[in-house]
C-alpha atoms as a PDB file:
ATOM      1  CA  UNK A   1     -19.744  10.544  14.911  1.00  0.00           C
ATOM      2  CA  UNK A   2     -21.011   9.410  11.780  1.00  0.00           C
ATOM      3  CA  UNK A   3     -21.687  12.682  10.412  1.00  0.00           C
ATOM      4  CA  UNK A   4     -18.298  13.592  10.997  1.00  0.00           C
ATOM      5  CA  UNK A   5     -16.663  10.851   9.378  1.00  0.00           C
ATOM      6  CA  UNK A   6     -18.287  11.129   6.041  1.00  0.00           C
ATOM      7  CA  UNK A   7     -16.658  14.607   5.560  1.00  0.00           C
ATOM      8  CA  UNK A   8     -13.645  14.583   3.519  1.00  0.00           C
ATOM      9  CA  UNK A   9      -9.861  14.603   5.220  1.00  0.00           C
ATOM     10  CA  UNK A  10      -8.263  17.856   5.139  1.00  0.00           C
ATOM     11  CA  UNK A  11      -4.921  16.816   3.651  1.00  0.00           C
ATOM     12  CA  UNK A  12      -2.938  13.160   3.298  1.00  0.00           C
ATOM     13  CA  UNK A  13      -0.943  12.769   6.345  1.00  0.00           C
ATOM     14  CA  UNK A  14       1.901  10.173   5.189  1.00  0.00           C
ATOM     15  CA  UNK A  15       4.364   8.735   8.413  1.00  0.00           C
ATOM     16  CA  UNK A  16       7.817   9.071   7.489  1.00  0.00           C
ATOM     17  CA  UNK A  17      10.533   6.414   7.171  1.00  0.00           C
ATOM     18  CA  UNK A  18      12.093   8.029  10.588  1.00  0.00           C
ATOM     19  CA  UNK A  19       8.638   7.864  12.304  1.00  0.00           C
ATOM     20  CA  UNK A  20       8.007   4.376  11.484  1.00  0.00           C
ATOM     21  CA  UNK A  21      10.921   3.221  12.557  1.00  0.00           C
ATOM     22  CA  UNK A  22      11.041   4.812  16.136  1.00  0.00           C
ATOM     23  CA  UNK A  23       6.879   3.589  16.608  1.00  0.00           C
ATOM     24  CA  UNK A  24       8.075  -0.049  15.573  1.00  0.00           C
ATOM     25  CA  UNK A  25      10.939   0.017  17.072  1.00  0.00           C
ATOM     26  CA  UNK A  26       9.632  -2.085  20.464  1.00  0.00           C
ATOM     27  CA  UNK A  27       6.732  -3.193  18.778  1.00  0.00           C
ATOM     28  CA  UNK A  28       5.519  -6.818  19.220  1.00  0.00           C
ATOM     29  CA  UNK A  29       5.362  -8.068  15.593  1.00  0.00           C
ATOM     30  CA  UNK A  30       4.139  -6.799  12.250  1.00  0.00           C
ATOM     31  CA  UNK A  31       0.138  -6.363  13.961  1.00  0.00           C
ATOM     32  CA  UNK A  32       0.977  -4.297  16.586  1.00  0.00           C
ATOM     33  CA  UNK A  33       3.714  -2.195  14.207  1.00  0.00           C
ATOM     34  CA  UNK A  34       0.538  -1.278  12.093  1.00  0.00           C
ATOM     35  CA  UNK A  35      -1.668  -0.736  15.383  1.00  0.00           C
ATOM     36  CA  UNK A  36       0.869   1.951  16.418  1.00  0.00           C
ATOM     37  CA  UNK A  37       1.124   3.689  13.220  1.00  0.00           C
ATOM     38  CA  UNK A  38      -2.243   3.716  12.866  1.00  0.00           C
ATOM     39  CA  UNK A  39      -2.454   5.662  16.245  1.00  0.00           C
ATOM     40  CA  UNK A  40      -0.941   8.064  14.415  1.00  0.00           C
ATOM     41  CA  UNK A  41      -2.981   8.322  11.819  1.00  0.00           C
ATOM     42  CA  UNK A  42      -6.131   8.318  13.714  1.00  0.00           C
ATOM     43  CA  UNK A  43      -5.209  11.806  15.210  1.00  0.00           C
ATOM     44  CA  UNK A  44      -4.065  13.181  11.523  1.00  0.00           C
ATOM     45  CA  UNK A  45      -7.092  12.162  10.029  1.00  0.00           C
ATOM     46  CA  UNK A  46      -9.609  12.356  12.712  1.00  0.00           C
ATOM     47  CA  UNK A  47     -12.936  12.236   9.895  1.00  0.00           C
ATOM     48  CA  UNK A  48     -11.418   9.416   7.956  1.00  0.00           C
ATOM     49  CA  UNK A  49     -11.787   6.268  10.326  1.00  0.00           C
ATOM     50  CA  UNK A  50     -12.201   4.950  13.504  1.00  0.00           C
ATOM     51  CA  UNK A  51     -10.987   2.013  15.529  1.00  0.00           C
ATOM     52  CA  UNK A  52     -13.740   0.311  17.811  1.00  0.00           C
ATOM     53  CA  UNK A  53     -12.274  -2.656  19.235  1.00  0.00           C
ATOM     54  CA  UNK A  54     -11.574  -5.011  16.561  1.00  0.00           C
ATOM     55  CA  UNK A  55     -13.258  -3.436  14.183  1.00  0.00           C
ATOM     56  CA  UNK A  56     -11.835   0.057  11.767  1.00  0.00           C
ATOM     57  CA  UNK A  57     -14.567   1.609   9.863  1.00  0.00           C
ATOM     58  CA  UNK A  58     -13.242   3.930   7.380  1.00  0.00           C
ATOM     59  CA  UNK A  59     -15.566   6.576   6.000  1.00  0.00           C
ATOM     60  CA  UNK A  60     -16.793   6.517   2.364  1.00  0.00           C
ATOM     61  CA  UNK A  61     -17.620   9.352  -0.241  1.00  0.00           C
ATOM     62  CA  UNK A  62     -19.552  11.193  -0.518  1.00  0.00           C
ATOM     63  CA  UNK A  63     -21.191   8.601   1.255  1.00  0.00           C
ATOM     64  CA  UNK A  64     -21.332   5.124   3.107  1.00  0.00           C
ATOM     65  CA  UNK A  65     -18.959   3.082   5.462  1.00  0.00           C
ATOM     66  CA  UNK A  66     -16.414   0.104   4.988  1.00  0.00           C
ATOM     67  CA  UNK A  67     -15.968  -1.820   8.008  1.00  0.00           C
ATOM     68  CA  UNK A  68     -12.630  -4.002   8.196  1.00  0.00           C
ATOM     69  CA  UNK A  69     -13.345  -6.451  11.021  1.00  0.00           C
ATOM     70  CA  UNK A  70      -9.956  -8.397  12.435  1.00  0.00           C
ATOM     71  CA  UNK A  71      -9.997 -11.952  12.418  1.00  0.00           C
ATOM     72  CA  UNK A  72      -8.398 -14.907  15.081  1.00  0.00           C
ATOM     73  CA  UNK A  73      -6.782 -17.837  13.298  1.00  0.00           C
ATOM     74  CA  UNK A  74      -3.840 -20.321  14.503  1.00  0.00           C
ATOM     75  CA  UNK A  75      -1.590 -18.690  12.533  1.00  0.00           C
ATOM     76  CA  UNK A  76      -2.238 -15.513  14.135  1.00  0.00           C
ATOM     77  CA  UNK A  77      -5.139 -14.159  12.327  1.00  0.00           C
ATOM     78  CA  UNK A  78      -6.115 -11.319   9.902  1.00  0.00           C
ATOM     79  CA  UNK A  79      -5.195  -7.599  10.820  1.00  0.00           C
ATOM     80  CA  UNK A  80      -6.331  -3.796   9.394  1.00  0.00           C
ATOM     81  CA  UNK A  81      -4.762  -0.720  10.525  1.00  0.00           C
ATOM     82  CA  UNK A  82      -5.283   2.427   9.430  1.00  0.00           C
ATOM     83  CA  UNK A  83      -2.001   3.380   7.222  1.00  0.00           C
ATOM     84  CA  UNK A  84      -2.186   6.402   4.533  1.00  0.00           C
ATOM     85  CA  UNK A  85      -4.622   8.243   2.813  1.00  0.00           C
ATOM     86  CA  UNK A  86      -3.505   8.624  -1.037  1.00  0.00           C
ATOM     87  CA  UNK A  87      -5.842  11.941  -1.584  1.00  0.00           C
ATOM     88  CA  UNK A  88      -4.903  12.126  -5.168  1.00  0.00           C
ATOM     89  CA  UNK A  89      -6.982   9.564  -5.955  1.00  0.00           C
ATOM     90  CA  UNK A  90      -9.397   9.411  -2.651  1.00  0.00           C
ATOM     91  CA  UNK A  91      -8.477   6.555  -1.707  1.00  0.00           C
ATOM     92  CA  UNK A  92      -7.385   4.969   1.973  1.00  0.00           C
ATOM     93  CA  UNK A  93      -4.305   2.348   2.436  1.00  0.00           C
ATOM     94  CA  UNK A  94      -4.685  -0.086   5.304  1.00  0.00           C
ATOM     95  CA  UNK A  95      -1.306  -2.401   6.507  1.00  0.00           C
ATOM     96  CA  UNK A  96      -2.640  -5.965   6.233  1.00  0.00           C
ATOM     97  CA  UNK A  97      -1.668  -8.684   7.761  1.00  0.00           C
ATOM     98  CA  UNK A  98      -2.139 -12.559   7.919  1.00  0.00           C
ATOM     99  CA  UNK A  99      -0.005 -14.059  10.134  1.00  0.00           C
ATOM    100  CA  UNK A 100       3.616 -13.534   9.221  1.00  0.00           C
ATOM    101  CA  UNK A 101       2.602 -12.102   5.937  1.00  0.00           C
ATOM    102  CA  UNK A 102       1.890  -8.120   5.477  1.00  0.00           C
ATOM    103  CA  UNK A 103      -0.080  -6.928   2.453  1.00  0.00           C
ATOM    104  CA  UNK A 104      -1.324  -3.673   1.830  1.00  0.00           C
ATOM    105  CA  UNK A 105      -5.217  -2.981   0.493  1.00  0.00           C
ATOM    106  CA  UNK A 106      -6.191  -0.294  -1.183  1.00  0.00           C
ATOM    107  CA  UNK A 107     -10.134   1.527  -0.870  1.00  0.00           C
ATOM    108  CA  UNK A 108     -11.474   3.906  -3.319  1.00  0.00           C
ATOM    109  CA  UNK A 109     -13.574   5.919  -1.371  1.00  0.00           C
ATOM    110  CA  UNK A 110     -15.847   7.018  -4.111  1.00  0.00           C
ATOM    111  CA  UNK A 111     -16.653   3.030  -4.855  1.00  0.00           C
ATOM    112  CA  UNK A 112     -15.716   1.192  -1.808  1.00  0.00           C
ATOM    113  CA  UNK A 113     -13.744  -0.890  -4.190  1.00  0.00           C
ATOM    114  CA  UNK A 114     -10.557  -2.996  -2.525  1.00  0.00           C
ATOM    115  CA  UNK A 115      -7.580  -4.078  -4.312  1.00  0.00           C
ATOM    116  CA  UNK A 116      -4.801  -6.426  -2.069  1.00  0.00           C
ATOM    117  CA  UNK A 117      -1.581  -5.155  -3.226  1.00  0.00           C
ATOM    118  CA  UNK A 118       2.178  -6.808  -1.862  1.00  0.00           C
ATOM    119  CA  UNK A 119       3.921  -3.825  -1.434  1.00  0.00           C
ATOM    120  CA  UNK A 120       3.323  -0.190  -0.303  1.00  0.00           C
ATOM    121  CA  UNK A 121       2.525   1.943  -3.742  1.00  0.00           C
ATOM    122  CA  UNK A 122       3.649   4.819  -4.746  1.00  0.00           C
ATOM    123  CA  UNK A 123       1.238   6.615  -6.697  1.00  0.00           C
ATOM    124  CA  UNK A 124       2.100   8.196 -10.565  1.00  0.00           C
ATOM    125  CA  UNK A 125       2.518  11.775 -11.086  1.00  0.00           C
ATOM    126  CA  UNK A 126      -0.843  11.976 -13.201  1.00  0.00           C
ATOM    127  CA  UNK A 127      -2.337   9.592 -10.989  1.00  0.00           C
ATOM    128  CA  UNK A 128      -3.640   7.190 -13.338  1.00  0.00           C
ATOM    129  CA  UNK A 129      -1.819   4.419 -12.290  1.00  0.00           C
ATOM    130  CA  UNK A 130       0.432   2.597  -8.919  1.00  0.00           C
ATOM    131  CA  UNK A 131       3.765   0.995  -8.683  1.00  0.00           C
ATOM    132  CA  UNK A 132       4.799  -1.949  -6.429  1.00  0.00           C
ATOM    133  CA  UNK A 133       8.214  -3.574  -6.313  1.00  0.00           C
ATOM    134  CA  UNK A 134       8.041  -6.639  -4.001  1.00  0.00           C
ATOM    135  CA  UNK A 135      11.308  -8.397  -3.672  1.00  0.00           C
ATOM    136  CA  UNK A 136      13.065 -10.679  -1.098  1.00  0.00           C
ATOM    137  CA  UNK A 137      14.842 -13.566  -0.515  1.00  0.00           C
ATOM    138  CA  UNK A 138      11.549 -14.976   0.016  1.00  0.00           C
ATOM    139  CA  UNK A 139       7.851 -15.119   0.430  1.00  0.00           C
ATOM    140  CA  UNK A 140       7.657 -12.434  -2.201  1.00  0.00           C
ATOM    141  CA  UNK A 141       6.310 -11.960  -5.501  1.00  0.00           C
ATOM    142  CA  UNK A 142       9.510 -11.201  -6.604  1.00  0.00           C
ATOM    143  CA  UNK A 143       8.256  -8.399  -9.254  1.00  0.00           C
ATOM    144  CA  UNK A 144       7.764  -5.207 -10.719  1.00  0.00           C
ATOM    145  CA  UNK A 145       4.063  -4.636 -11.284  1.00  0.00           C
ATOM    146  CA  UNK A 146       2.094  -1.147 -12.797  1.00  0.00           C
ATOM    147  CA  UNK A 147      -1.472  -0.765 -11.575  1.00  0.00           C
ATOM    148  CA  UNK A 148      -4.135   1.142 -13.789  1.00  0.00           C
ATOM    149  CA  UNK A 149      -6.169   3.088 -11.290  1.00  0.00           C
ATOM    150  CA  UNK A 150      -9.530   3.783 -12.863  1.00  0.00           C
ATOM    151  CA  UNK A 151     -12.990   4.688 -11.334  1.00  0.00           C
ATOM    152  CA  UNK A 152     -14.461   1.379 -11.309  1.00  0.00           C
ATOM    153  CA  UNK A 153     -11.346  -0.116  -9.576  1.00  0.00           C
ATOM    154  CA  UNK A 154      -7.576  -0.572  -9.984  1.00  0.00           C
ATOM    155  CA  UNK A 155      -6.280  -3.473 -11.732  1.00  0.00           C
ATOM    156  CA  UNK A 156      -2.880  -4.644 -12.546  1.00  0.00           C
ATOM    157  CA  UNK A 157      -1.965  -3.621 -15.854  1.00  0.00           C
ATOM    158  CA  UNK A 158       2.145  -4.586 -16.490  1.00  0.00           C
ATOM    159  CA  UNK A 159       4.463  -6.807 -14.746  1.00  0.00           C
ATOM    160  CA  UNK A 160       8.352  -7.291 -15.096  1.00  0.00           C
ATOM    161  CA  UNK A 161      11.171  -9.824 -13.478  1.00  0.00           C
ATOM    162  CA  UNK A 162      14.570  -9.047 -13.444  1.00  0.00           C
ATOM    163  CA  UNK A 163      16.875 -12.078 -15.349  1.00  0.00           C
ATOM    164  CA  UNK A 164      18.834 -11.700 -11.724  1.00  0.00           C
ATOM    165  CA  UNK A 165      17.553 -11.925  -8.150  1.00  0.00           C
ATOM    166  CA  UNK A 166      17.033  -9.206  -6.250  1.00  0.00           C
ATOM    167  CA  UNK A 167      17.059  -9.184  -2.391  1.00  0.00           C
ATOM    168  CA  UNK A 168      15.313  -5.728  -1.808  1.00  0.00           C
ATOM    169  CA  UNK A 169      13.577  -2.889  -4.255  1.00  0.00           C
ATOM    170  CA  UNK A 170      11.799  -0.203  -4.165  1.00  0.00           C
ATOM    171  CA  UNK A 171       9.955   2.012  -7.083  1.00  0.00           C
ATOM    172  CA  UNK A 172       9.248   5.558  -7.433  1.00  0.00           C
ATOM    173  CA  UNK A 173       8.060   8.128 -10.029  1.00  0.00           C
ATOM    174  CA  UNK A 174      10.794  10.381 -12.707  1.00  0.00           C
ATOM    175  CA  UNK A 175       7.639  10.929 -14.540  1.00  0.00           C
ATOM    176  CA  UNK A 176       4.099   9.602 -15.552  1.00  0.00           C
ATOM    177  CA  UNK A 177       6.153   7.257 -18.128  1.00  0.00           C
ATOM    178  CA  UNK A 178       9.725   6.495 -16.296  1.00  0.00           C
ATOM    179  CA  UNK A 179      10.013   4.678 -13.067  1.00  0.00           C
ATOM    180  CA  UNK A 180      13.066   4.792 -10.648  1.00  0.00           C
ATOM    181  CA  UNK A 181      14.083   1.777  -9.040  1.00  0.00           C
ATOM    182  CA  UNK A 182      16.731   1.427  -6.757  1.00  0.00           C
ATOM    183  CA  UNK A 183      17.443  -2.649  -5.922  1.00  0.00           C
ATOM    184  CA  UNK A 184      20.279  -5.161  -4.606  1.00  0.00           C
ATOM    185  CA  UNK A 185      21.205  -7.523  -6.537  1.00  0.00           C
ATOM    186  CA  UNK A 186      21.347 -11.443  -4.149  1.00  0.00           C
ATOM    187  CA  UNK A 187      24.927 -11.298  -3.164  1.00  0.00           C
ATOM    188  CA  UNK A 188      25.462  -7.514  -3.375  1.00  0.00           C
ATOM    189  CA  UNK A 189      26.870  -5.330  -0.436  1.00  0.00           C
ATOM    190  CA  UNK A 190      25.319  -2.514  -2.377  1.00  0.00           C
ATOM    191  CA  UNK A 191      22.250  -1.125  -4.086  1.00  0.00           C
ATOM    192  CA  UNK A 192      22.302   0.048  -7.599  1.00  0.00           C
ATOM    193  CA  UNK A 193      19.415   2.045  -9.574  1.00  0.00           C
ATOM    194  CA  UNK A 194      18.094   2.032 -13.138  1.00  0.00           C
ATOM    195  CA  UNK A 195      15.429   3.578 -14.543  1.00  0.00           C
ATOM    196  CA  UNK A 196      12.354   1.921 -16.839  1.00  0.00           C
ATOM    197  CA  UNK A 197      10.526   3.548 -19.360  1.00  0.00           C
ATOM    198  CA  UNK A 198       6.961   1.783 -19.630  1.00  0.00           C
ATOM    199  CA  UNK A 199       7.398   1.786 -23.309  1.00  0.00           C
ATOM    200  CA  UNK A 200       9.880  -0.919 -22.792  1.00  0.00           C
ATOM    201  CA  UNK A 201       9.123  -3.942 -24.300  1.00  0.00           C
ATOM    202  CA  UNK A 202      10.070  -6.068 -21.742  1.00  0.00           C
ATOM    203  CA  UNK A 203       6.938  -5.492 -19.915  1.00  0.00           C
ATOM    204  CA  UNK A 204       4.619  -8.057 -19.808  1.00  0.00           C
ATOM    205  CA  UNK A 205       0.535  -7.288 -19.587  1.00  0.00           C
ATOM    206  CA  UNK A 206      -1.552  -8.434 -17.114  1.00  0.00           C
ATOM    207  CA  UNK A 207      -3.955 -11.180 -17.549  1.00  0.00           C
ATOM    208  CA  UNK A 208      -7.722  -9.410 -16.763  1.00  0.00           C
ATOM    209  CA  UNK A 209      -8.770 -10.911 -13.804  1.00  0.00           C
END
């Protein structure tokens, strides 16, 4: 088993919108929604990870294993599943949760490096860096943030708040330097979309952690 799992996935297996929706339709909170994608994924990527009990191990490489063990807490503990494997830049997404809250982290593969991120990224065009757009009415960041990815670890590298509220966002790629963002404004019936160059100089850099 082990020997398997340190080979390389064939190809990134991404669940759609539509398929995430139907597995989490019935499902019994934001743990179990993960647990059944991550069924999924298990049989997409058979040499990536596996799921023994509490524990997902998710192969390394070209070597190695990180183990993501689930916690038990009052709040309703700590939670990996298996989510997306980003193969442009090796590395494996898990859906994270902590109670009520859900988090995605990120693993480079070739460093076993982890990076907690609020949002699902989407990953640039030249791969060199992630974008996450976490917005809500609450309990979110409530901003726009670019992520370097680099080979000793991705860091967040801009940042950016709208002047007005948004209830809902999300970010993709035009092009290695324009994002899309299509977002509702608090009190809106409808979405609207802009684009951001990230030569605009109302980005703010990130502190170094």
């Amino acid at each position: 088993m082990v020997a398997a799992m340190l080979s390389a996935p064939a190809a990134a297996a991404p669940v759609s919108r539509d398929e995430i929706a139907a597995l989490c339709a019935q499902a019994d909170g934001a743990n179990h929604c993960g647990r059944l994608v991550e069924e999924v994924q298990l049989k997409r990527l058979p040499s990536l990870a596996v799921r023994d009990g509490a524990t997902l191990k998710v192969s390394l490489y070209p070597a190695g294993i990180a183990t993501f063990a689930d916690t038990e807490a009052l709040n309703g503990g700590r939670s990996y599943s298996l989510w997306d494997y980003l193969d442009g830049i090796n590395a494996v997404l898990l859906y994270t949760t902590d109670g009520d809250t859900v988090t995605f982290t990120l693993l480079q593969r070739a460093n076993g490096r982890k990076v907690e991120l609020p949002t699902e990224p989407k990953l640039s065009p030249d791969r060199q860096r992630l974008v996450t757009a976490d917005f809500c009415e609450s309990r979110c960041v409530n901003e726009l943030a670019v992520w370097r990815v680099a080979r000793d670890g991705v860091r967040k590298e801009y940042t950016w708040k709208p002047a007005q509220a948004w209830t809902d966002s999300t970010a993709t790629w035009k092009s290695p330097e324009t994002l899309v963002i299509e977002y509702t404004p608090a009190g809106a019936a409808m979405p609207d979309v802009l684009e951001r160059r990230l030569s605009d100089p109302g980005w703010i850099r990130a502190t170094a952690p």
